[in-house]
Protein backbone atom coordinates (compact mmCIF):
# COMPACT_ATOMS: atom_id res chain seq x y z
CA UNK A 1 92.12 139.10 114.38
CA UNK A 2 89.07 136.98 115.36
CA UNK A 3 91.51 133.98 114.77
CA UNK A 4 94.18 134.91 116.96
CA UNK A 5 91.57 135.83 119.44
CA UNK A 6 90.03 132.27 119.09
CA UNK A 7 93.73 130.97 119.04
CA UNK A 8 94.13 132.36 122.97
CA UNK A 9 90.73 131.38 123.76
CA UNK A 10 91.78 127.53 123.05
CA UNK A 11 95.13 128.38 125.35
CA UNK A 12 93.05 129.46 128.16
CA UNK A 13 90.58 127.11 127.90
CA UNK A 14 93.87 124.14 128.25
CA UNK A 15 96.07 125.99 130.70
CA UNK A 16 94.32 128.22 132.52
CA UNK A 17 91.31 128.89 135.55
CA UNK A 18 87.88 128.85 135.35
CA UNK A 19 87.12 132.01 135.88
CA UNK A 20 89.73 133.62 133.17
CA UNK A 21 87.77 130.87 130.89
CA UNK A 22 84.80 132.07 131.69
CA UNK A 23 85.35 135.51 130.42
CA UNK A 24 86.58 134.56 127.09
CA UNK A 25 83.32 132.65 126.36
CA UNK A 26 81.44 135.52 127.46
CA UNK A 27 83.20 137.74 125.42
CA UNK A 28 83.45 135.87 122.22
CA UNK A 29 80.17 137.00 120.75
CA UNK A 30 80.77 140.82 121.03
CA UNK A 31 83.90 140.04 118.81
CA UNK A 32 81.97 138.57 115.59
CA UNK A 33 81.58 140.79 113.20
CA UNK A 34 83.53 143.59 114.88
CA UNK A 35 85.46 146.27 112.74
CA UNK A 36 88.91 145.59 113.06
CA UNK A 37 89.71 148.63 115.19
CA UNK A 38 86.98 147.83 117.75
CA UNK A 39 88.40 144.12 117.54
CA UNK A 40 92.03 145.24 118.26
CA UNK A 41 90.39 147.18 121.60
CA UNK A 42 88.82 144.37 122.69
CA UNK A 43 91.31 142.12 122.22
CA UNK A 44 93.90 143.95 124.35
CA UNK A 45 91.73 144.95 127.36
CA UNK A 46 91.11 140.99 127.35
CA UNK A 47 94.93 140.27 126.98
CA UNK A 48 95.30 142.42 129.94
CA UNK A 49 92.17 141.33 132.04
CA UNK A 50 93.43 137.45 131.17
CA UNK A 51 97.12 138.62 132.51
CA UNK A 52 96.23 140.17 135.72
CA UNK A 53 93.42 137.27 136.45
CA UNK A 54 95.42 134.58 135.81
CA UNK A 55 98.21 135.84 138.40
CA UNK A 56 95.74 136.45 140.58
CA UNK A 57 94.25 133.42 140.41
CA UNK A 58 96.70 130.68 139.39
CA UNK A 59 99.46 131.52 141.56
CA UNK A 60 101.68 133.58 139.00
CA UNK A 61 102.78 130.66 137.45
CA UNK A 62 99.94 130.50 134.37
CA UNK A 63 98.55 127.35 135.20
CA UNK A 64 95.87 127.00 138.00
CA UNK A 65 96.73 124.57 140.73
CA UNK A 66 94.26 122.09 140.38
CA UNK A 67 91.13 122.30 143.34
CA UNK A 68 91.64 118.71 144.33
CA UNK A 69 94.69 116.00 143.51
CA UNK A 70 93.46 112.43 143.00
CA UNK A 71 95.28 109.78 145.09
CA UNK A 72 96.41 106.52 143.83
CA UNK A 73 96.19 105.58 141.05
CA UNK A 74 94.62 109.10 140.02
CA UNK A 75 97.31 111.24 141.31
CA UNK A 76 99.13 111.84 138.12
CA UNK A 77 96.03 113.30 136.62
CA UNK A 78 95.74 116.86 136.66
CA UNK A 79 92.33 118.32 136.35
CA UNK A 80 91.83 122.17 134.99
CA UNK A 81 88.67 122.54 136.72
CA UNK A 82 86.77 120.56 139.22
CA UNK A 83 82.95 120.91 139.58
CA UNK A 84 82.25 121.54 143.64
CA UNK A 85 81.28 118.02 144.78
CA UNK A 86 84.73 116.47 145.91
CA UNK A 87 86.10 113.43 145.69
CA UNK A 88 84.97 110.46 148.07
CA UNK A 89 81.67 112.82 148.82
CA UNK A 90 78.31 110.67 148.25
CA UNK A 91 77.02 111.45 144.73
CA UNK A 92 73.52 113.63 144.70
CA UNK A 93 70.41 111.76 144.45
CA UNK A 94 69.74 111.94 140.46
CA UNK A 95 65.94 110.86 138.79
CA UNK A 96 64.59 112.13 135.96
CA UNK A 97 62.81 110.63 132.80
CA UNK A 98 64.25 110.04 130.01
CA UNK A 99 63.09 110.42 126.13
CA UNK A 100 59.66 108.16 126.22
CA UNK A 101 58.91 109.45 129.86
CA UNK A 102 60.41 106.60 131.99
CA UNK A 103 61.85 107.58 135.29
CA UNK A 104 65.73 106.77 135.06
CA UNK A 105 67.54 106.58 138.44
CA UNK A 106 71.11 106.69 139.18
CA UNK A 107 70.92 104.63 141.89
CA UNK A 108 70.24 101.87 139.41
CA UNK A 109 73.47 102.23 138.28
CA UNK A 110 75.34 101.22 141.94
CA UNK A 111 77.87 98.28 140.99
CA UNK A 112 78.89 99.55 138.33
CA UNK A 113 81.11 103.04 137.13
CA UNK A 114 78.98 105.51 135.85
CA UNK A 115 79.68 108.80 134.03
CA UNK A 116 77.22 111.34 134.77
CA UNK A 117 77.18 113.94 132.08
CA UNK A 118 75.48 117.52 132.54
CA UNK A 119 74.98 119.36 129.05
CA UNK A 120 72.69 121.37 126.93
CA UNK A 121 71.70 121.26 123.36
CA UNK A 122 72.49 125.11 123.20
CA UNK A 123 75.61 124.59 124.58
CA UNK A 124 78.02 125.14 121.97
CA UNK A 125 81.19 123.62 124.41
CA UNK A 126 78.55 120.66 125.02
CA UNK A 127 78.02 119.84 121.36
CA UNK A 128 81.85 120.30 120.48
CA UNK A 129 82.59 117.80 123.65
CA UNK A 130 80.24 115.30 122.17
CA UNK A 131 82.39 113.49 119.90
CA UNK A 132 85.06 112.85 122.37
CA UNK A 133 82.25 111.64 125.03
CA UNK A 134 81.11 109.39 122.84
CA UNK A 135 84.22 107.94 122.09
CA UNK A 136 84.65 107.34 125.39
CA UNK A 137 81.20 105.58 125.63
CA UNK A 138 82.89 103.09 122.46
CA UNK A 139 85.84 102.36 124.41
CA UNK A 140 83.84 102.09 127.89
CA UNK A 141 80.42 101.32 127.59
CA UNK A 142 80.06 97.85 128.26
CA UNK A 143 81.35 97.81 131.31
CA UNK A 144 80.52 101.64 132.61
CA UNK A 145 77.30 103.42 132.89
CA UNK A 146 76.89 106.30 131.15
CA UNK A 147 73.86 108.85 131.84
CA UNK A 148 73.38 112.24 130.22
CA UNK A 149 71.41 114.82 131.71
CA UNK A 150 70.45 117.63 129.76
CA UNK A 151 69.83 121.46 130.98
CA UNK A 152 66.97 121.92 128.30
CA UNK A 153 63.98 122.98 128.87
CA UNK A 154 62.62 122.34 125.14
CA UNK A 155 61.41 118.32 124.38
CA UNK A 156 61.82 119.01 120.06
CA UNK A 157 65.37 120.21 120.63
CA UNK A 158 67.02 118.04 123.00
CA UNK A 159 65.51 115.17 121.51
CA UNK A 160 66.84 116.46 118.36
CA UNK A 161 70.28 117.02 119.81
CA UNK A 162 70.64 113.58 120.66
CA UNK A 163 70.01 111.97 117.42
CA UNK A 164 72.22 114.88 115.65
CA UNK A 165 74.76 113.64 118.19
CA UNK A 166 74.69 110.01 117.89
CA UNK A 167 74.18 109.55 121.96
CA UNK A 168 73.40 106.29 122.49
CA UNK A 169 73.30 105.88 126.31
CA UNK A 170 70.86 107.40 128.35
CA UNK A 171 69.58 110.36 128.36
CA UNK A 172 67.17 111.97 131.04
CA UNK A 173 65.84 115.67 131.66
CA UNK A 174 63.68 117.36 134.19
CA UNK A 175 62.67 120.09 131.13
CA UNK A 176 63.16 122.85 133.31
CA UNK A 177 65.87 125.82 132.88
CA UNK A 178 69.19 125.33 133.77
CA UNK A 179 69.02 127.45 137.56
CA UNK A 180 65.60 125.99 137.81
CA UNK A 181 67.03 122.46 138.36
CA UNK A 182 66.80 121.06 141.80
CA UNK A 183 69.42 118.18 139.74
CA UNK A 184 72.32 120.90 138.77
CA UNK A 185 71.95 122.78 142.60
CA UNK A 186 72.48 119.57 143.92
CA UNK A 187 75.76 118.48 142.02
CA UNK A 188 76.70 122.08 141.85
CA UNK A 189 76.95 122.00 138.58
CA UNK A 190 77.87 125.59 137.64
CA UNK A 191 79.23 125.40 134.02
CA UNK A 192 78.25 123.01 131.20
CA UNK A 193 79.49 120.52 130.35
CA UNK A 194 80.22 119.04 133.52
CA UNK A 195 80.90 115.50 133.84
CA UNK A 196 81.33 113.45 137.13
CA UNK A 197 82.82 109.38 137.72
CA UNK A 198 80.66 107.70 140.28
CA UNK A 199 82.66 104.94 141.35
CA UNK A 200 80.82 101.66 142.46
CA UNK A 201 79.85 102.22 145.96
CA UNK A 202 78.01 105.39 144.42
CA UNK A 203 80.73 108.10 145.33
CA UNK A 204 81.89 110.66 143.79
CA UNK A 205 85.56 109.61 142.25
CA UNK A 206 86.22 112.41 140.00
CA UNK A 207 84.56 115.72 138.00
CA UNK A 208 85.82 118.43 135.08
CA UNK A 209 84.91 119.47 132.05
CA UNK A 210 86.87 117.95 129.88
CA UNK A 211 85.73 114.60 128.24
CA UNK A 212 89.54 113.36 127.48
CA UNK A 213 90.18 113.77 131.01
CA UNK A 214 87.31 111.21 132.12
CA UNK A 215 88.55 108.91 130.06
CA UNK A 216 92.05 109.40 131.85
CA UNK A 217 90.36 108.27 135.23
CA UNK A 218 88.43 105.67 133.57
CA UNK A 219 91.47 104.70 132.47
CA UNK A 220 93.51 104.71 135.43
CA UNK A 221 90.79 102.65 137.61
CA UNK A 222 90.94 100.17 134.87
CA UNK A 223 86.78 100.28 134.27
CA UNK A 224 87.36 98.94 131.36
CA UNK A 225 88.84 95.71 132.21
């Protein structure tokens, strides 16, 4: 039962809004472990919550219309969920230090495409996104900036997370909770992982949470070339 429950999850989480996503994540926890009766209960208020919600909120079709469509060349990307800076909107101001203390700026980065990744070591969705990010970093990282900025507010365990993880690039943190961050109010950063493309000129090009779909637009502005 926890299986087909994890099964829909993973549907959701490809096809449908943020908000019907959101409520299967929250809910996972109080599954595990469950007697099977309890499970079954569970299970079908969700089915029925996820039903209702995702008419609601995706236009009775079960698929959200995306918040934003890219233009050329990006227009045949579709993006589940966009974080709340929009496209063509000046990117936040971003500092923070990174692992030996060193103030890291993105405004370094100008000239170039960066990827501005907002994650957690807690995160469970952050550390399963990982590998994929950092395959992206492989294919893209000699000629894209990449910058992760972690939620933590414990030094041990994100420095941990990082070498568990393999991240190479840079990573900064302010060490402060999550809602505490002046960083994540500013780029409206309301789940994690969140990643955002700056494009050259230091604009926002793109945002989700999906690392496959920033290499798509990475792809499609040919950053790598």
């Amino acid at each position: 039962m926890y299986a087909i429950f994890l099964y829909l999850q993973k549907f959701l989480r490809e096809n449908c809004s943020f908000e019907v996503v959101f409520g299967f994540e929250y809910a996972t926890p109080y599954l595990a472990g469950k007697d099977l009766t309890t499970m079954k209960r569970i299970l079908a208020i969700l089915c029925t919550a996820a039903a209702l919600c995702t008419l609601v909120s995706c236009g009775g079709n079960g698929r959200k219309a995306p918040a934003q469509l890219f233009s050329s060349p990006l227009d045949s990307i579709e993006v589940k969920y966009n974080p709340g800076l929009e496209r063509g909107t000046a990117a936040p101001a971003l500092e923070a230090p990174d692992t030996s203390g060193t103030m890291v700026s993105l405004a370094e980065m100008k000239g170039s495409y960066a990827v501005v990744d907002f994650w957690a070591s807690w995160c469970r969705d952050c550390r399963a996104e990982a590998p994929t990010f950092h395959e992206m970093y492989d294919k893209y990282g000699k000629t894209v900036k990449f910058l992760s900025i972690s939620m933590d507010d414990d030094a041990e365990r994100w420095k941990t997370a990082i070498i568990d993880d393999g991240m190479e690039w840079t990573n900064v943190s302010q060490l402060v909770k999550w809602k505490d961050s002046e960083i994540s109010k500013a780029w409206q950063v309301h789940w994690i992982p969140t990643f955002y493309v700056v494009d050259p000129d230091g604009n926002i090009l793109a945002g989700c949470i999906y690392a496959s779909r920033i290499g798509e637009v990475l792809e499609a502005v040919g950053a790598g070339k």
